[in-house]
PDB file of N, CA and C in Angstrom:
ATOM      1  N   UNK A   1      63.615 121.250 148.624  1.00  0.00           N
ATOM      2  CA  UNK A   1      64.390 121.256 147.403  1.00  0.00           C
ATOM      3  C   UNK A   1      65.334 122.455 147.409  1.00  0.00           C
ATOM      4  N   UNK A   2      66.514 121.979 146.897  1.00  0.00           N
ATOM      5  CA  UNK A   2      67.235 123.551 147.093  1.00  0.00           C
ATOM      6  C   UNK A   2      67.022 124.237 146.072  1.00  0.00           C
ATOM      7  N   UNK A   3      67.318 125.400 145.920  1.00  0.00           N
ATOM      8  CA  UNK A   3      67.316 126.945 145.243  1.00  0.00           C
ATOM      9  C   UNK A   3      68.617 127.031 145.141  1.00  0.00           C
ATOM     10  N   UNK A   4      69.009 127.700 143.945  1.00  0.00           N
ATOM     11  CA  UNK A   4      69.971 128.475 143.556  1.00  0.00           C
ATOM     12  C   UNK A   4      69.784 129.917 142.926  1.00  0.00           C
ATOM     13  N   UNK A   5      70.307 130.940 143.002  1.00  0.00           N
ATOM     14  CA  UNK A   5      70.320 131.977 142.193  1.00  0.00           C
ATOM     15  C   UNK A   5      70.640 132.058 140.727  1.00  0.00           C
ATOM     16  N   UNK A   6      69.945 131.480 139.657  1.00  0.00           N
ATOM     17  CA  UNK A   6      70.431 131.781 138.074  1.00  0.00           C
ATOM     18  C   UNK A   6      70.779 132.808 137.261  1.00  0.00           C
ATOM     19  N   UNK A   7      71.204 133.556 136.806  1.00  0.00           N
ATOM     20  CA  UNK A   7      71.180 134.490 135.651  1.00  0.00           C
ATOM     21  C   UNK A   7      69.178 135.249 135.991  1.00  0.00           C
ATOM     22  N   UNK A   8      68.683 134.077 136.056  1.00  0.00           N
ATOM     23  CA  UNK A   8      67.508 134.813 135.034  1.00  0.00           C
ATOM     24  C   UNK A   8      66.301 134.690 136.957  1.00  0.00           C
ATOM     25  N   UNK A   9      66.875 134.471 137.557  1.00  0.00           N
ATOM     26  CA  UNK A   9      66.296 134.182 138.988  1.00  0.00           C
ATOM     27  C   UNK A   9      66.596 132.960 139.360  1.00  0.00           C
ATOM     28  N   UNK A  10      65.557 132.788 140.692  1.00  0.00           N
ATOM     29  CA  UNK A  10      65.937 131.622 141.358  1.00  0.00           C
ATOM     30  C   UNK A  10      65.625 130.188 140.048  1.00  0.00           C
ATOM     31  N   UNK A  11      66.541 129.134 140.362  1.00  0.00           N
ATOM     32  CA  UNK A  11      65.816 127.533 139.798  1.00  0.00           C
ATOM     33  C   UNK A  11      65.819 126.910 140.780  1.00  0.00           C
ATOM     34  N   UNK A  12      65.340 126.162 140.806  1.00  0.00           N
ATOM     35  CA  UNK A  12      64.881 125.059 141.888  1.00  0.00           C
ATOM     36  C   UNK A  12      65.410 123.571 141.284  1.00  0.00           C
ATOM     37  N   UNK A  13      65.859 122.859 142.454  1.00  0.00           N
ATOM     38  CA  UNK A  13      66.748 121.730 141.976  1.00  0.00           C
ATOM     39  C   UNK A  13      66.346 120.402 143.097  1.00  0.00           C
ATOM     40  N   UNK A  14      66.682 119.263 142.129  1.00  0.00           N
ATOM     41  CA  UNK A  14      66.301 118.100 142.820  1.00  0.00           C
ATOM     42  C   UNK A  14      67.193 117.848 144.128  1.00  0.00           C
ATOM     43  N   UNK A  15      67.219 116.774 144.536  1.00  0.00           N
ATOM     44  CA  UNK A  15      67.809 116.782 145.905  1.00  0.00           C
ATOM     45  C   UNK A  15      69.557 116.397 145.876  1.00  0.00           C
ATOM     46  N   UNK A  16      69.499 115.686 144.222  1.00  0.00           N
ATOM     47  CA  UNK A  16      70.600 115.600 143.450  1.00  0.00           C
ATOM     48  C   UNK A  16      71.429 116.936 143.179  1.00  0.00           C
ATOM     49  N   UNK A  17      70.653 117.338 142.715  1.00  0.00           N
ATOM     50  CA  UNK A  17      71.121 118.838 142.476  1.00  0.00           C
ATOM     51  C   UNK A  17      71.076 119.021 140.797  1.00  0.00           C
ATOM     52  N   UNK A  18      69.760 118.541 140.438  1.00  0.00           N
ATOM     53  CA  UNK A  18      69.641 118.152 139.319  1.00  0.00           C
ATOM     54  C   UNK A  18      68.534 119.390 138.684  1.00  0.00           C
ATOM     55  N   UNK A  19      68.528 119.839 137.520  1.00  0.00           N
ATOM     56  CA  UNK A  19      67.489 121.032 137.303  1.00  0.00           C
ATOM     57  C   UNK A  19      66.230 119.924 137.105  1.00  0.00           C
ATOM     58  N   UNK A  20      64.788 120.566 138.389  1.00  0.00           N
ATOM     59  CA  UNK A  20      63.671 120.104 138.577  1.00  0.00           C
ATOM     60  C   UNK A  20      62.674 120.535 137.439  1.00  0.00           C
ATOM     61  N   UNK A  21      63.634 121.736 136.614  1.00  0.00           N
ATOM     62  CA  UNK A  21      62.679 122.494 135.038  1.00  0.00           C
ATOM     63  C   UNK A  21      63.710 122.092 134.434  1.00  0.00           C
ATOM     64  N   UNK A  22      63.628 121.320 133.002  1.00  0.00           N
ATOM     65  CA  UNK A  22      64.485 121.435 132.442  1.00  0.00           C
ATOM     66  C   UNK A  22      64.972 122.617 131.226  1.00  0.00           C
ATOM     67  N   UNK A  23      63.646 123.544 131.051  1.00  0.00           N
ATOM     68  CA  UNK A  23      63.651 124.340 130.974  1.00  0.00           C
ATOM     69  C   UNK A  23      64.314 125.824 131.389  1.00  0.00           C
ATOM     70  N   UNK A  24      64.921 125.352 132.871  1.00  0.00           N
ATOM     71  CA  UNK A  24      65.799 126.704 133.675  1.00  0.00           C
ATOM     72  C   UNK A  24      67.289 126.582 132.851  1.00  0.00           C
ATOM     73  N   UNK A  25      67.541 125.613 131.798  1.00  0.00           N
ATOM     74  CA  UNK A  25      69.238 125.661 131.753  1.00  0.00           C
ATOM     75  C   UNK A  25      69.077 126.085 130.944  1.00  0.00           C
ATOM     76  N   UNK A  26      71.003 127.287 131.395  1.00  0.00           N
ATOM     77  CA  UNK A  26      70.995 128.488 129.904  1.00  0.00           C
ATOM     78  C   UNK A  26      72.662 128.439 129.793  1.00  0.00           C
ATOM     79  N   UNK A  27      73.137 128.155 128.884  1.00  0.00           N
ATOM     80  CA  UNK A  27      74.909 128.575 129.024  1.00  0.00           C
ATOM     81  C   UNK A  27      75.605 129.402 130.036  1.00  0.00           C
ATOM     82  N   UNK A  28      74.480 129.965 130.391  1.00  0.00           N
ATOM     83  CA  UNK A  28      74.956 130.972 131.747  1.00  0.00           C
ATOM     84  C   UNK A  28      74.633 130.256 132.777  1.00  0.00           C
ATOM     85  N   UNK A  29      73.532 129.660 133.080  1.00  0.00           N
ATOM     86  CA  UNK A  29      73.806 128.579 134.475  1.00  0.00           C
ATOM     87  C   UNK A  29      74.395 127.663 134.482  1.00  0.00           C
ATOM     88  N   UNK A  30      75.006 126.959 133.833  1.00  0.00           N
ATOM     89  CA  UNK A  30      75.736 125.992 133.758  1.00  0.00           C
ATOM     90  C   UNK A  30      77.099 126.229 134.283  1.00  0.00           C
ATOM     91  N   UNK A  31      77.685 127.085 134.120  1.00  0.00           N
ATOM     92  CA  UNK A  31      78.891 127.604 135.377  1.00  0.00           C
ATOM     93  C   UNK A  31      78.838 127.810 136.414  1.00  0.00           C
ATOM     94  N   UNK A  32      77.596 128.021 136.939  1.00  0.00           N
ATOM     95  CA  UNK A  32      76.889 128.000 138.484  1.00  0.00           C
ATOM     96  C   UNK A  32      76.645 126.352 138.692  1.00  0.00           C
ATOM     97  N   UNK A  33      76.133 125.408 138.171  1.00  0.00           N
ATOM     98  CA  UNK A  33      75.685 124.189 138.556  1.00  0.00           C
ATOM     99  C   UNK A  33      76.990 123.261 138.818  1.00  0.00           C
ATOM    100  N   UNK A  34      78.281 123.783 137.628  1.00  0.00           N
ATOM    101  CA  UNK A  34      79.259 123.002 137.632  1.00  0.00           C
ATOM    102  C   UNK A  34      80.257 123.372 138.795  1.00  0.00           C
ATOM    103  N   UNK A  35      79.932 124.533 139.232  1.00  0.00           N
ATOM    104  CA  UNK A  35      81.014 125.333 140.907  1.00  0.00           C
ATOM    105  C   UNK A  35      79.840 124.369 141.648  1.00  0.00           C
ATOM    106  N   UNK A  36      79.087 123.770 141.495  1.00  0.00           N
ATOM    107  CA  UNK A  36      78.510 123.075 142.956  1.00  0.00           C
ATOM    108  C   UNK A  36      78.947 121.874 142.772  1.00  0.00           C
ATOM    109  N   UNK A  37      79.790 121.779 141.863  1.00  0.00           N
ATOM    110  CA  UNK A  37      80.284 120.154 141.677  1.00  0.00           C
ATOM    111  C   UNK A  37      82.053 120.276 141.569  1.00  0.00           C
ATOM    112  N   UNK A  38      81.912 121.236 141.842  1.00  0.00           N
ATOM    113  CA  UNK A  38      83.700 121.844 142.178  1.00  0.00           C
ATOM    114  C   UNK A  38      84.419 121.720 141.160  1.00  0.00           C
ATOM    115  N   UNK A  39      83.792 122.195 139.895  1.00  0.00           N
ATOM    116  CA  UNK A  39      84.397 122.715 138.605  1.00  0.00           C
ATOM    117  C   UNK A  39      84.184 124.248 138.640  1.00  0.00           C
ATOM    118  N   UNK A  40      85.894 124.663 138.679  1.00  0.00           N
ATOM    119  CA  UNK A  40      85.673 126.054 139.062  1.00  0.00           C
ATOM    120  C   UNK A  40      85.334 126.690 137.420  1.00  0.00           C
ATOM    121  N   UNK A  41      86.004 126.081 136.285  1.00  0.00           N
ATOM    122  CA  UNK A  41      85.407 127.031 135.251  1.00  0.00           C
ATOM    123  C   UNK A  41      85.329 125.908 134.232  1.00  0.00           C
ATOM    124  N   UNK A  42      84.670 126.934 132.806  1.00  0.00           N
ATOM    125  CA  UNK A  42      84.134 125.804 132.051  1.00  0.00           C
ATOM    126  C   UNK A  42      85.571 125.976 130.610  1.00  0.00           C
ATOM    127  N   UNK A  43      85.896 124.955 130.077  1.00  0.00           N
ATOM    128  CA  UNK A  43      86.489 125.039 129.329  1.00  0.00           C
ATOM    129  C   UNK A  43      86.173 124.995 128.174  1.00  0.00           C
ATOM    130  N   UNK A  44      86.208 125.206 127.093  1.00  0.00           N
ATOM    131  CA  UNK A  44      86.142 124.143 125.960  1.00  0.00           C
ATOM    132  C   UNK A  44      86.071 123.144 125.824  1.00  0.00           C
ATOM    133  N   UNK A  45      86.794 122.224 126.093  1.00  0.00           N
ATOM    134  CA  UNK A  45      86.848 120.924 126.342  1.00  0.00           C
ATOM    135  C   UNK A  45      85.479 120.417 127.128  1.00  0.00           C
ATOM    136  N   UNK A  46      85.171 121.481 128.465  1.00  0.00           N
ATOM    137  CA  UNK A  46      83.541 121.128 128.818  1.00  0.00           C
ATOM    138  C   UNK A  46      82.378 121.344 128.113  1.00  0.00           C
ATOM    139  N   UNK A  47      83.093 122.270 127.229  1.00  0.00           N
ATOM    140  CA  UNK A  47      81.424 122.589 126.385  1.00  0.00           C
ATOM    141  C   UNK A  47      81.847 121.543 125.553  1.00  0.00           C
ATOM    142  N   UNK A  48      82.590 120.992 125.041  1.00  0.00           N
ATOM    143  CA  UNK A  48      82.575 120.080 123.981  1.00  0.00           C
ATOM    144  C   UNK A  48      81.604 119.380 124.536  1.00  0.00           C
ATOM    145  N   UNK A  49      82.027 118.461 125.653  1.00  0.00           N
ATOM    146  CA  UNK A  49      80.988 117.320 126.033  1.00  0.00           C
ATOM    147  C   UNK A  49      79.371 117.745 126.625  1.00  0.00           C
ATOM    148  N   UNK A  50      79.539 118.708 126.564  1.00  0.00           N
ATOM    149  CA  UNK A  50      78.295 119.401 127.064  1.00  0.00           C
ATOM    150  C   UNK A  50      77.386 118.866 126.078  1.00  0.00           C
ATOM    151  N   UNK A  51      78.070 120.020 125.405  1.00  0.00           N
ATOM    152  CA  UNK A  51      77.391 119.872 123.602  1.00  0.00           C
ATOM    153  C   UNK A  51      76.666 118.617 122.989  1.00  0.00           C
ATOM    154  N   UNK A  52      77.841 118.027 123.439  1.00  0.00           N
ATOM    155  CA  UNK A  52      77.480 116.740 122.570  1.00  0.00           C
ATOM    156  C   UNK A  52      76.406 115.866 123.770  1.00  0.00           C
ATOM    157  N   UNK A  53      76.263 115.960 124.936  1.00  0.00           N
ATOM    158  CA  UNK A  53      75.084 115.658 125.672  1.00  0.00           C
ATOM    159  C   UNK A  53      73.571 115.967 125.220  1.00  0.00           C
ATOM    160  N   UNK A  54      74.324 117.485 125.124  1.00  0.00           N
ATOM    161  CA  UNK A  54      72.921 118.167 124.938  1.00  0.00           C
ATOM    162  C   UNK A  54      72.367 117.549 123.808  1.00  0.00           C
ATOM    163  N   UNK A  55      72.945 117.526 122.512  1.00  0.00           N
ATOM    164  CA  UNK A  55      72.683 117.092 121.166  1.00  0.00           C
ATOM    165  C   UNK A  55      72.150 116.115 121.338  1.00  0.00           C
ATOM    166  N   UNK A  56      72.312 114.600 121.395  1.00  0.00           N
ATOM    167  CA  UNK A  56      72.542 113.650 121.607  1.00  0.00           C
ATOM    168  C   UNK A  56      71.018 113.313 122.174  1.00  0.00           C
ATOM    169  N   UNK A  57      71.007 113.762 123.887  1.00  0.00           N
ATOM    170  CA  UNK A  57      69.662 113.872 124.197  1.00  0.00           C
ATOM    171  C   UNK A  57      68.533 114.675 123.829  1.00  0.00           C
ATOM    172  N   UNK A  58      68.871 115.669 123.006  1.00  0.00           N
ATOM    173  CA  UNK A  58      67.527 116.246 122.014  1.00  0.00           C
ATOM    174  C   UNK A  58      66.880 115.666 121.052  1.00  0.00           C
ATOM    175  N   UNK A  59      68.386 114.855 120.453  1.00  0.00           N
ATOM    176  CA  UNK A  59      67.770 114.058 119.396  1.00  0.00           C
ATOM    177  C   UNK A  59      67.121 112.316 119.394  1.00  0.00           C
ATOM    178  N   UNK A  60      67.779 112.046 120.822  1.00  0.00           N
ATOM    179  CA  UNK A  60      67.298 110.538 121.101  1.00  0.00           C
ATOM    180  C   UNK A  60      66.523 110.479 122.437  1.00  0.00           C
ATOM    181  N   UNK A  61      66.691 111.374 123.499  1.00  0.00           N
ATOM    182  CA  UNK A  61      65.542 111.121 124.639  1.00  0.00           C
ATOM    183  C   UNK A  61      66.667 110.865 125.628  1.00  0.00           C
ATOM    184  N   UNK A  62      67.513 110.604 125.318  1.00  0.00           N
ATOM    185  CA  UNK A  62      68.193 109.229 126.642  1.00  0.00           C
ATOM    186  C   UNK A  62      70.220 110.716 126.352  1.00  0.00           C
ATOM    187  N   UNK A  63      70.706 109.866 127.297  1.00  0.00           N
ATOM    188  CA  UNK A  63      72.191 110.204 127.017  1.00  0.00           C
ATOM    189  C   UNK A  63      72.834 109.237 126.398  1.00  0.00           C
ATOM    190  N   UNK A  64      73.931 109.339 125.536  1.00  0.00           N
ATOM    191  CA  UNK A  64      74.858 108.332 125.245  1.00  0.00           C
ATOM    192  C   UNK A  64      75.442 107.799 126.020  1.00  0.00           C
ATOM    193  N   UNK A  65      75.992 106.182 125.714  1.00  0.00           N
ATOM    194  CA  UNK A  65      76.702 105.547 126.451  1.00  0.00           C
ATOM    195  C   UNK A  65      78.312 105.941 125.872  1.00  0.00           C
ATOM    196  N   UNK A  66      79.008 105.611 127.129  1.00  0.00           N
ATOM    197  CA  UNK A  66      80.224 106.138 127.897  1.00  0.00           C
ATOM    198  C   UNK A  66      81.070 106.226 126.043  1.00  0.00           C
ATOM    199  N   UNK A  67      80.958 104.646 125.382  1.00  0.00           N
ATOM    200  CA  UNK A  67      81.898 104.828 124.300  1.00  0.00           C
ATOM    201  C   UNK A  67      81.555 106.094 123.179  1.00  0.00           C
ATOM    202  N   UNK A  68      80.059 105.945 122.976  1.00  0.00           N
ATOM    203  CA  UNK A  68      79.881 106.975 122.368  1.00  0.00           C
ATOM    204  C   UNK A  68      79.989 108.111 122.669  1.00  0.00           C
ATOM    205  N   UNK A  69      80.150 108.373 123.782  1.00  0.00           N
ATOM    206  CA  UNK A  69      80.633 110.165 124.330  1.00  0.00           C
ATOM    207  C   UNK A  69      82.370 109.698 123.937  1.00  0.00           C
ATOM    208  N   UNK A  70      82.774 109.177 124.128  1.00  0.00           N
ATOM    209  CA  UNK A  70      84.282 109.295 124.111  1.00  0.00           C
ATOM    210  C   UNK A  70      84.307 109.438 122.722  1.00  0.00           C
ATOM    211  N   UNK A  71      83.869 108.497 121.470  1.00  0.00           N
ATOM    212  CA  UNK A  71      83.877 108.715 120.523  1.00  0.00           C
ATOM    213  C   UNK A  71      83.221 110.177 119.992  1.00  0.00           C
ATOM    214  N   UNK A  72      82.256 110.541 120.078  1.00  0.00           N
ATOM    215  CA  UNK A  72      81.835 111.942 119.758  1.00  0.00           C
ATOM    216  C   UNK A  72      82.435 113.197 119.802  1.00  0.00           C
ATOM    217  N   UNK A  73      83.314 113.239 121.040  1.00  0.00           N
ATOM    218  CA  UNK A  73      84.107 114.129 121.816  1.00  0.00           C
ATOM    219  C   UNK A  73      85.657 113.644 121.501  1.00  0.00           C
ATOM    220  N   UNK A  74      86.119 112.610 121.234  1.00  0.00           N
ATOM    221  CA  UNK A  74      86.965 112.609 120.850  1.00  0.00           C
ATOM    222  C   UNK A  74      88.007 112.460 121.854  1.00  0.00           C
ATOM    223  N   UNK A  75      87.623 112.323 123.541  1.00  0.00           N
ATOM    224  CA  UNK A  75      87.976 112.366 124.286  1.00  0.00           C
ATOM    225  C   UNK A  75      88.142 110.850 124.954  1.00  0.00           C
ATOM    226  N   UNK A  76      89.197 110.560 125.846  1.00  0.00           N
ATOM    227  CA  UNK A  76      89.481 109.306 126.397  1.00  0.00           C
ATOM    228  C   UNK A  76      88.634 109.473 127.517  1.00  0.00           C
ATOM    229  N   UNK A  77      88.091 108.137 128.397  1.00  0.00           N
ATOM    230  CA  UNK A  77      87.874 107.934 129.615  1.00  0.00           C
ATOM    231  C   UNK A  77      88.284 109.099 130.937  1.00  0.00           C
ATOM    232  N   UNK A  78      89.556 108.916 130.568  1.00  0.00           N
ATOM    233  CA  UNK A  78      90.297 109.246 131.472  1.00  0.00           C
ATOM    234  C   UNK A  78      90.194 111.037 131.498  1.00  0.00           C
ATOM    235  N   UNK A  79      90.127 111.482 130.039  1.00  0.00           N
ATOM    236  CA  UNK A  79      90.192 112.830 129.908  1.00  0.00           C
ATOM    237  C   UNK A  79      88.667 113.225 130.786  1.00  0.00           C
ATOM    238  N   UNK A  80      87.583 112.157 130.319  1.00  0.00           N
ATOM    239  CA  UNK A  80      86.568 112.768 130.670  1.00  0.00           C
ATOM    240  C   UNK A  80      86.244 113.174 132.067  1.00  0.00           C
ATOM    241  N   UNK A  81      86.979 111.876 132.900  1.00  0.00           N
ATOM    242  CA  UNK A  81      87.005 112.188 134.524  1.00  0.00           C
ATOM    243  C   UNK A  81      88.255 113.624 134.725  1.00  0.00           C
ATOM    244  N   UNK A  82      88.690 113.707 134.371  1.00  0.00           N
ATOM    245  CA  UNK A  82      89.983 114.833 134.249  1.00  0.00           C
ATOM    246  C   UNK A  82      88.680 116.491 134.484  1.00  0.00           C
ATOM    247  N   UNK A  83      87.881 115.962 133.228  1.00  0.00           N
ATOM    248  CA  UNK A  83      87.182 117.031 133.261  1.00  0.00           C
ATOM    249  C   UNK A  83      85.656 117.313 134.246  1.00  0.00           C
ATOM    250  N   UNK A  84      85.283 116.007 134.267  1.00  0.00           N
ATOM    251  CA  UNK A  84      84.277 115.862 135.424  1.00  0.00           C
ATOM    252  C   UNK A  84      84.805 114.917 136.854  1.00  0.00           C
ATOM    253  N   UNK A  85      85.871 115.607 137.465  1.00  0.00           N
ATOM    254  CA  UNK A  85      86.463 114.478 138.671  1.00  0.00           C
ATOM    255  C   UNK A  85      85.101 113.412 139.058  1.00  0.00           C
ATOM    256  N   UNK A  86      83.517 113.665 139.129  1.00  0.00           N
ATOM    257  CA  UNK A  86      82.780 112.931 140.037  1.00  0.00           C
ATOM    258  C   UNK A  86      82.415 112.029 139.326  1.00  0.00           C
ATOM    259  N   UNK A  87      82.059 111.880 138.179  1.00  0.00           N
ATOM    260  CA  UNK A  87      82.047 110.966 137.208  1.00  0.00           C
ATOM    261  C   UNK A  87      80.970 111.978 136.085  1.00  0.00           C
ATOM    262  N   UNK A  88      82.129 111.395 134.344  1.00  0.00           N
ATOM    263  CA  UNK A  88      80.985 112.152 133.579  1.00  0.00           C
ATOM    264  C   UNK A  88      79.582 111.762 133.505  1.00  0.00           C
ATOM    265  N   UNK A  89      79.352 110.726 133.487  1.00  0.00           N
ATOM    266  CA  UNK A  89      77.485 110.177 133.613  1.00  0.00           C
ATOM    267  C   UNK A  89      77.320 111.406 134.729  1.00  0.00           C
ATOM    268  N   UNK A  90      77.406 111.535 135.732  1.00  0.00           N
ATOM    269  CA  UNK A  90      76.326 112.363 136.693  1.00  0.00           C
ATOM    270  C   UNK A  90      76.148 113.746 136.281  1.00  0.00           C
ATOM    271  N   UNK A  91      77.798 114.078 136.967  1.00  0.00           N
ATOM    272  CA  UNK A  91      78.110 115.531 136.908  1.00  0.00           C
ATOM    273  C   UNK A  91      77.994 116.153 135.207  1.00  0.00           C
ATOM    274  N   UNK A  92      78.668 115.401 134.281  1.00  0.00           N
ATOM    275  CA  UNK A  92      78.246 116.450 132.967  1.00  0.00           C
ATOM    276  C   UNK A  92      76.757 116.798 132.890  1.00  0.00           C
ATOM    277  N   UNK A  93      75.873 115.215 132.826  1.00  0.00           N
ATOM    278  CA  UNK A  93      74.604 115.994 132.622  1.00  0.00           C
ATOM    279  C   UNK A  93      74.064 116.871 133.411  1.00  0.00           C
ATOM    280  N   UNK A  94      74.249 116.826 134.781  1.00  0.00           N
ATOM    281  CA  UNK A  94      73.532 117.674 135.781  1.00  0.00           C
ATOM    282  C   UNK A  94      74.276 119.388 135.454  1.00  0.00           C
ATOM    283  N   UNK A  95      75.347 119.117 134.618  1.00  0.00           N
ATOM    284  CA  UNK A  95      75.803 120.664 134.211  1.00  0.00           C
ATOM    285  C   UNK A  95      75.088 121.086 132.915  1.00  0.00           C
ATOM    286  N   UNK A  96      74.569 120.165 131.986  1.00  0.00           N
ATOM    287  CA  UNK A  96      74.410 120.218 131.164  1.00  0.00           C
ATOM    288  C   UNK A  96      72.761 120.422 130.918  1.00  0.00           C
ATOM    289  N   UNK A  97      72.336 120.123 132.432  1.00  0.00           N
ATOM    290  CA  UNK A  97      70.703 120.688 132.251  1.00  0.00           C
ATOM    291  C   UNK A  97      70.176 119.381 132.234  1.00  0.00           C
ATOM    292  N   UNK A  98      70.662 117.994 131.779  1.00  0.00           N
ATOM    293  CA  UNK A  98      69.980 117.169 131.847  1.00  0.00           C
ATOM    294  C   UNK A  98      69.602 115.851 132.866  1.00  0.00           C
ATOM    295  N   UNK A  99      68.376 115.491 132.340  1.00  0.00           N
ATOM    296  CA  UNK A  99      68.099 114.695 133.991  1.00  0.00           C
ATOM    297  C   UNK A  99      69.186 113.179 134.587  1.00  0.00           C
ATOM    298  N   UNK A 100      69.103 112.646 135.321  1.00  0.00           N
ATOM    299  CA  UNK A 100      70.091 112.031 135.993  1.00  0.00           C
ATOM    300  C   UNK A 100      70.062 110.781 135.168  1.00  0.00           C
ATOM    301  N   UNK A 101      70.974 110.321 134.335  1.00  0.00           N
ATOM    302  CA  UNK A 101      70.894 109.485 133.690  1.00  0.00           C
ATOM    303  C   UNK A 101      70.375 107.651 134.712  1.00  0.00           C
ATOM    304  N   UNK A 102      70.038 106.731 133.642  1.00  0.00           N
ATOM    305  CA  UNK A 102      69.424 105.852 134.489  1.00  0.00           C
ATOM    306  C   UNK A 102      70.679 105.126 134.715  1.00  0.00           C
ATOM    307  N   UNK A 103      71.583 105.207 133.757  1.00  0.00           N
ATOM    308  CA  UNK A 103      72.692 104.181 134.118  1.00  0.00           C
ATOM    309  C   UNK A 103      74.030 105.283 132.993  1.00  0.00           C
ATOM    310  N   UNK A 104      75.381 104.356 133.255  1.00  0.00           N
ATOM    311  CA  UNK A 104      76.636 105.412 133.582  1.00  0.00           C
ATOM    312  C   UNK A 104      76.543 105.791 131.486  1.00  0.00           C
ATOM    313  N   UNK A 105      76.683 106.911 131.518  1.00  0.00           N
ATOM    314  CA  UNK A 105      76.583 107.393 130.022  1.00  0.00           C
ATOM    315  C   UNK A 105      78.097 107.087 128.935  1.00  0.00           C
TER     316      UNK A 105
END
């Protein structure tokens, strides 16, 4: 499993590159997880959708589907790949601390 260096020490990550604690994610690693997905920095616009991941799955278990992130965020399709080139289902949550969704969010 790989290792990364966090803020707070090493985390340990799935083979995805997914946090194996979901417990290790902190606003401060999340700029480290998203440079392994070749987002060099985080914007606003990323914490927006972050946010609204995070929320979303605290309060229901699961991630939202694709319309409801666009609707929540306020953001188009298109913006969202703009902001996650690999696709937002993978890469936001895996920045966002959360586990690999089962199908596209």
């Amino acid at each position: 499993m790989p290792i990364i260096a966090g803020p707070a020490g090493p985390v340990e990550l799935d083979e995805r590159g997914y946090l194996k604690n979901a417990g290790d994610w902190s606003r401060e690693l999340a700029p480290l997880l998203a440079a392994r997905d070749g987002v060099r920095s985080l914007t606003a616009d990323h914490w927006n959708v972050i946010d609204v991941l995070r929320a979303h799955h605290h309060e229901r278990g699961a991630t939202p589907m694709i319309r409801e992130l666009c609707r929540k965020t306020g953001f188009t399709l298109k913006r969202l790949y703009e902001l996650f080139p690999k696709g937002p289902a993978q890469d936001a949550c895996r920045v966002a601390g959360l586990p690999r969704p089962d199908s596209c969010v």
